[in-house]
N, C-alpha and C. Protein backbone atom coordinates (compact mmCIF):
# COMPACT_ATOMS: atom_id res chain seq x y z
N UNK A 1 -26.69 -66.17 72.44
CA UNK A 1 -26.35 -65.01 71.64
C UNK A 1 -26.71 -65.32 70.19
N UNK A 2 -27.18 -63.97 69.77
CA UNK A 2 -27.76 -64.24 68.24
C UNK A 2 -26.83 -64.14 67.28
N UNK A 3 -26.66 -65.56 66.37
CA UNK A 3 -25.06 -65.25 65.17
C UNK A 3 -25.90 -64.04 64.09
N UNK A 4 -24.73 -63.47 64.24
CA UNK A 4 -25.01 -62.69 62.75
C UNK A 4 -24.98 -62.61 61.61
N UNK A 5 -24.86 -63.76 60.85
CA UNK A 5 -25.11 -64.15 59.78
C UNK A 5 -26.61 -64.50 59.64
N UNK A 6 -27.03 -65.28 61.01
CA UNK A 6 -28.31 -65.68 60.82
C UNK A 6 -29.44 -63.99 61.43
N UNK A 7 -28.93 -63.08 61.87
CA UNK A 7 -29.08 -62.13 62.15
C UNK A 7 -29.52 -60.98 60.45
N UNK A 8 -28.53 -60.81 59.88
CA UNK A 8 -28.50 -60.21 58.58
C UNK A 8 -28.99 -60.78 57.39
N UNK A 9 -29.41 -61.92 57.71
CA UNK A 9 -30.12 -62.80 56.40
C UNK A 9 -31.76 -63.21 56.75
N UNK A 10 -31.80 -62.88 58.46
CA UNK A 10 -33.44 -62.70 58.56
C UNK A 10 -33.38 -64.12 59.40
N UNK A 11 -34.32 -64.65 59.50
CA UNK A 11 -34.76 -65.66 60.31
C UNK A 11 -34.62 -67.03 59.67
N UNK A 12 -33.79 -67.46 59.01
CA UNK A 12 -33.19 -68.59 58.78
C UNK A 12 -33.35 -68.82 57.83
N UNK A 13 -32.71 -67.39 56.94
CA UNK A 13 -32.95 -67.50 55.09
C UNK A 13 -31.11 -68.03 54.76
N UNK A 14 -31.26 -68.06 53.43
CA UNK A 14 -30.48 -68.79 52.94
C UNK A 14 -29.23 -67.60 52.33
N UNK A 15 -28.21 -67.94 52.70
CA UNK A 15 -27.30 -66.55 52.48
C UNK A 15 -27.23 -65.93 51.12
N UNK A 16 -27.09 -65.18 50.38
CA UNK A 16 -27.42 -64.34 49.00
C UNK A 16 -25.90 -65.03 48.47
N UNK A 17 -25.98 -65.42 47.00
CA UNK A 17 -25.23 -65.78 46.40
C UNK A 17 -24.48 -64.30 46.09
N UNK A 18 -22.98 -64.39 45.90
CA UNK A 18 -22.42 -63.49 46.04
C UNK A 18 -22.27 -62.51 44.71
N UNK A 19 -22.46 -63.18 43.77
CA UNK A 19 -22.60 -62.42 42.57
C UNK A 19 -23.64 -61.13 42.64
N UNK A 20 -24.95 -61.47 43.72
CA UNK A 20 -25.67 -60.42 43.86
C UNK A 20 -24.82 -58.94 44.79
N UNK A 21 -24.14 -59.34 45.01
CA UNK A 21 -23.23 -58.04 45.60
C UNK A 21 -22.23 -57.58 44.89
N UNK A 22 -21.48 -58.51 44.12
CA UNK A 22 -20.26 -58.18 43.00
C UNK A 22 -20.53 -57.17 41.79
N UNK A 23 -21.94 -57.92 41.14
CA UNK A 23 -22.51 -57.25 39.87
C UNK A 23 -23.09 -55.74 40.10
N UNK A 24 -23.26 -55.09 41.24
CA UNK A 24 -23.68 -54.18 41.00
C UNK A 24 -22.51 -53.03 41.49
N UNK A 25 -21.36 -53.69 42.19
CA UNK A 25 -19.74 -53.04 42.24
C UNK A 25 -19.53 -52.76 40.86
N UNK A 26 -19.46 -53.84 40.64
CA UNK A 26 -18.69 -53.57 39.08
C UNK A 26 -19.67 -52.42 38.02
N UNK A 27 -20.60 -52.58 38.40
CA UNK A 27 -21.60 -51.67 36.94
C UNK A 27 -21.23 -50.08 37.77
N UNK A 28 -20.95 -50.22 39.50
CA UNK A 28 -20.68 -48.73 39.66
C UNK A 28 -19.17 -48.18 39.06
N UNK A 29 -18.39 -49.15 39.24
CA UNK A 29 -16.94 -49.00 39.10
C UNK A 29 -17.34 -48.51 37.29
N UNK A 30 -17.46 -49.36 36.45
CA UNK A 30 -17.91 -49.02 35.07
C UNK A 30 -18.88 -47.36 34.70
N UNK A 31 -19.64 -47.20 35.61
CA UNK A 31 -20.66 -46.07 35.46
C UNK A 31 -18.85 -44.81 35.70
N UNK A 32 -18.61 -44.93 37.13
CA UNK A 32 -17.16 -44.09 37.22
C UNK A 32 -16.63 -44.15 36.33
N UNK A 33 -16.08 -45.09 35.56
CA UNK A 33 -15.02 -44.95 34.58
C UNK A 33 -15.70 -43.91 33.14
N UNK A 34 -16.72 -44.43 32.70
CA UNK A 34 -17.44 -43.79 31.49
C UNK A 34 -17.81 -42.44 31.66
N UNK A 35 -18.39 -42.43 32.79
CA UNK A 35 -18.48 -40.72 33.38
C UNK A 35 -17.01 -39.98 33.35
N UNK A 36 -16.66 -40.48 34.23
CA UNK A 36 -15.99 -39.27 35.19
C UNK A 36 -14.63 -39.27 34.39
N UNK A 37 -13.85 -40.59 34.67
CA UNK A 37 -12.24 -40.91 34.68
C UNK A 37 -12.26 -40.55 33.27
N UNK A 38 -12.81 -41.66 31.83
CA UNK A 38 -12.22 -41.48 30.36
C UNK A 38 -12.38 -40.18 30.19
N UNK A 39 -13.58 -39.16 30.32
CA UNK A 39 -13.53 -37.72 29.89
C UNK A 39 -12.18 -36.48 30.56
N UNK A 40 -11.78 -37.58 31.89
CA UNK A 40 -11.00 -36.42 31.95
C UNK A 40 -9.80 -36.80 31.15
N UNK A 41 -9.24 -37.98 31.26
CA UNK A 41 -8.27 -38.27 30.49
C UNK A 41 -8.17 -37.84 29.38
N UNK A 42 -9.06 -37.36 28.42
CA UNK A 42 -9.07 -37.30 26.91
C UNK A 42 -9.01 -35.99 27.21
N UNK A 43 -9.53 -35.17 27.84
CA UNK A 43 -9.31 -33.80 28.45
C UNK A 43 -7.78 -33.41 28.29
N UNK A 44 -7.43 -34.50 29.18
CA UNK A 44 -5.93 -34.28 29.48
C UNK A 44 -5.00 -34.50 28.14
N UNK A 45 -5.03 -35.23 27.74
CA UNK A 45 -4.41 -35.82 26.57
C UNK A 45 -4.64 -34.79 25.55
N UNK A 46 -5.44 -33.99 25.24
CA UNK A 46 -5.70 -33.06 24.74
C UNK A 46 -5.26 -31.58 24.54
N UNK A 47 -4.89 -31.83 26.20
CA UNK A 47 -4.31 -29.88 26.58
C UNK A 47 -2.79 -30.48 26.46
N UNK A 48 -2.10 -31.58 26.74
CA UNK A 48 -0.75 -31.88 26.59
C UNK A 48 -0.45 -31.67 24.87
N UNK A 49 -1.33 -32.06 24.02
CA UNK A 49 -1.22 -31.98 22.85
C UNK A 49 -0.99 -30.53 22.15
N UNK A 50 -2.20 -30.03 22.79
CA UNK A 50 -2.09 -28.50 22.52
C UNK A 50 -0.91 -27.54 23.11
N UNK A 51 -0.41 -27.86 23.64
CA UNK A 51 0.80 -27.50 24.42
C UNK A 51 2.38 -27.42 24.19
N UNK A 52 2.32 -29.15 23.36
CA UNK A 52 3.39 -29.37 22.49
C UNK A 52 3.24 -28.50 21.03
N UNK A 53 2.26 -28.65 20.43
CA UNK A 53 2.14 -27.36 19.52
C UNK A 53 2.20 -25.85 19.56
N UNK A 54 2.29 -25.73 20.79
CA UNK A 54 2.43 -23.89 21.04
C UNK A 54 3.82 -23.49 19.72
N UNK A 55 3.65 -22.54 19.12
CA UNK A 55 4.92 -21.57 18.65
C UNK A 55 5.12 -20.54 18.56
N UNK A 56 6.63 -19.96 18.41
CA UNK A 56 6.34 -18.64 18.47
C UNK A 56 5.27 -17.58 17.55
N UNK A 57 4.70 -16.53 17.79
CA UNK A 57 3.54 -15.99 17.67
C UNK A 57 2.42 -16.40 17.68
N UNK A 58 2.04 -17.64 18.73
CA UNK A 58 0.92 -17.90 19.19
C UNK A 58 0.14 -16.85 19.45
N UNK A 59 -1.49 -17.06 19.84
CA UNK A 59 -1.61 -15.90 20.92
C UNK A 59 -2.48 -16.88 21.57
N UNK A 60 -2.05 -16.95 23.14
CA UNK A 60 -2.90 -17.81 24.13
C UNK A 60 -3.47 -17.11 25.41
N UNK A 61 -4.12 -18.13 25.85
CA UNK A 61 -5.22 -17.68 27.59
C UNK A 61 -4.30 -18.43 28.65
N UNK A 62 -4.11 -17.45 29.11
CA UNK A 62 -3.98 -18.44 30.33
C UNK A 62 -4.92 -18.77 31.35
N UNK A 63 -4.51 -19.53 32.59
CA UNK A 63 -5.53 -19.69 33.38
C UNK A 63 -5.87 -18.53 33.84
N UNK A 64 -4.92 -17.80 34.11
CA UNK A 64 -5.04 -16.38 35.13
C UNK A 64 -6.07 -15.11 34.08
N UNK A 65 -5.99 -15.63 32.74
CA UNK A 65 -6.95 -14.65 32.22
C UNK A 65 -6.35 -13.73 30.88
N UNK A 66 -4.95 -13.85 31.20
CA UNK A 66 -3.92 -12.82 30.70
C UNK A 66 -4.35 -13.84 29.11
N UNK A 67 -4.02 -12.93 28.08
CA UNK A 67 -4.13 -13.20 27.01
C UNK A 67 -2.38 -12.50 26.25
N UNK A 68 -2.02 -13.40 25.57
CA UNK A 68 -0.54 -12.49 24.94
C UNK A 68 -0.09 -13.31 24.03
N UNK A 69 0.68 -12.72 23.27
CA UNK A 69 1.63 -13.36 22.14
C UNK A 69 2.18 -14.12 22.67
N UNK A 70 3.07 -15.28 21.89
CA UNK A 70 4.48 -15.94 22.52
C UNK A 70 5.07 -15.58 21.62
N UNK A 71 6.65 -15.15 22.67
CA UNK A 71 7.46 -14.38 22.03
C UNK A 71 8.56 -15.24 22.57
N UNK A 72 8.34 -16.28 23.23
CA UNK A 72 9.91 -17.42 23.56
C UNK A 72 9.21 -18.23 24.41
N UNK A 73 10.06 -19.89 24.03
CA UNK A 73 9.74 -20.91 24.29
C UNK A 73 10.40 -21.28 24.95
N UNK A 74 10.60 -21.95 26.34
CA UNK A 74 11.26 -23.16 26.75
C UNK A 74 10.81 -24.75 26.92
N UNK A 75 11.74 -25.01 27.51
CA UNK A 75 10.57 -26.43 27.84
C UNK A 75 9.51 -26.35 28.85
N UNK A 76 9.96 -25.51 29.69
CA UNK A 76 8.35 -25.40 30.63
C UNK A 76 7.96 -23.71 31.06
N UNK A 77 8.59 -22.76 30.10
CA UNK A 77 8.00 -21.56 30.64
C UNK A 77 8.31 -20.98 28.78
N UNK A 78 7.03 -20.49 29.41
CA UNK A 78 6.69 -19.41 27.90
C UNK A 78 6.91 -17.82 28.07
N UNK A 79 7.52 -16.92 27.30
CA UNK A 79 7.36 -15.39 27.26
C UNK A 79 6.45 -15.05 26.68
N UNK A 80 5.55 -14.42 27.21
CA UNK A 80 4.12 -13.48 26.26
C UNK A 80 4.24 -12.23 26.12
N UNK A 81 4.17 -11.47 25.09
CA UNK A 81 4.08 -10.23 25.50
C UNK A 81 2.37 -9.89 25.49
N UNK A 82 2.14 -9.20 26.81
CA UNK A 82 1.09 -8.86 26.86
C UNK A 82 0.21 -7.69 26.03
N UNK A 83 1.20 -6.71 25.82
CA UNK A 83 1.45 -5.35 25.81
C UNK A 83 2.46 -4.90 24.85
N UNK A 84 2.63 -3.26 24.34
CA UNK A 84 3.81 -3.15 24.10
C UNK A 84 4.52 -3.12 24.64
N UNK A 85 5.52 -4.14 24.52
CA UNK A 85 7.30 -4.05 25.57
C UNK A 85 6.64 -4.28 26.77
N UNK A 86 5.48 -5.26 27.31
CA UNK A 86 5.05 -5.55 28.50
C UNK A 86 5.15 -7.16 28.11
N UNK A 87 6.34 -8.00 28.80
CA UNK A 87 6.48 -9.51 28.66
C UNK A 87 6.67 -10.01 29.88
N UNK A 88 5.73 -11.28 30.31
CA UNK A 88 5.65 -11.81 31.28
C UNK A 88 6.30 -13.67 31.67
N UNK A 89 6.44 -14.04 32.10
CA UNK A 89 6.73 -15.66 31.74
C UNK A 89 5.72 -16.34 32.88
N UNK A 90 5.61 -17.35 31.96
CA UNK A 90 3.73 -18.17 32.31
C UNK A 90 4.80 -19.03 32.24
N UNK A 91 4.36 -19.96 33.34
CA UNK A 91 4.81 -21.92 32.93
C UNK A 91 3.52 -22.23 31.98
N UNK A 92 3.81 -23.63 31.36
CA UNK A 92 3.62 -23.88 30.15
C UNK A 92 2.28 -24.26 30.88
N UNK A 93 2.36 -25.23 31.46
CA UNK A 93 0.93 -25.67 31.97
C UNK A 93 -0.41 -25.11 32.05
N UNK A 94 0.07 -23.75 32.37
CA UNK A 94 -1.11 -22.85 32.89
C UNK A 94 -1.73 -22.41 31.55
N UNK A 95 -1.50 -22.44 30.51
CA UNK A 95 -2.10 -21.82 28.93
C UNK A 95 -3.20 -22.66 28.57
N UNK A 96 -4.33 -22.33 28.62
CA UNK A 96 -5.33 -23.06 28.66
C UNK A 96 -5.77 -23.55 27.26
N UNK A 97 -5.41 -22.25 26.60
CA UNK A 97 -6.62 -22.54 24.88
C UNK A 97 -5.54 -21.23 24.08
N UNK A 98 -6.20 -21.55 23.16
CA UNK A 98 -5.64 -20.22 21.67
C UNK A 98 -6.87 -19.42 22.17
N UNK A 99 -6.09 -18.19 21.70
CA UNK A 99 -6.59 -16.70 22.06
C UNK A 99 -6.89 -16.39 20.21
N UNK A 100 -8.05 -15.61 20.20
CA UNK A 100 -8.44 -15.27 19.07
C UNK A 100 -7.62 -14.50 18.40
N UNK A 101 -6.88 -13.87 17.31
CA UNK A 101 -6.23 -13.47 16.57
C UNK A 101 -6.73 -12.09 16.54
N UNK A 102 -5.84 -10.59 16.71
CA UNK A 102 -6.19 -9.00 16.83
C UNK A 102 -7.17 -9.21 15.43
């Protein structure tokens, strides 16, 4: 029976020093991090920021589209009025960005 080591390295080559398999983990793991992971984080860190600054007479977006004043704060749900005498409550999360000013 044929070993497989001597199988996967060819006909009686010499096994690959292992750094040749490590170094190119790590430059993918690194390529992920610089891409993908730090941008979202700073993303994130960003909308939490903007979030803690909400006050009353903001005017924000939400995810859903709705655009409105804030007209009351809690710790995790906001009142907007959309409308006249039309007020809705958004959790805080969902407010994406500042809404342009009438």
């Amino acid at each position: 029976m044929v070993d497989l080591t001597y199988a996967a390295n060819g006909a009686g080559g010499a096994e690959s020093p292992l750094w040749t398999m490590v170094v190119p983990m790590i430059l993918m793991v690194a390529v992920f991090y610089f891409l993908l992971i730090r941008p979202q984080q700073r993303k994130a860190k960003e909308h939490r920021a903007m979030l803690d600054s909400l006050k009353r007479g903001d005017r924000v977006v939400t995810a859903g589209g709705l655009i409105g004043e804030i007209v009351a704060i809690n710790d995790q749900v906001l009142t907007l009025e959309i409308a006249d005498k039309v007020r809705v409550e958004v959790s805080k999360p969902y407010v994406t960005g500042y809404a342009p000013k009438k």
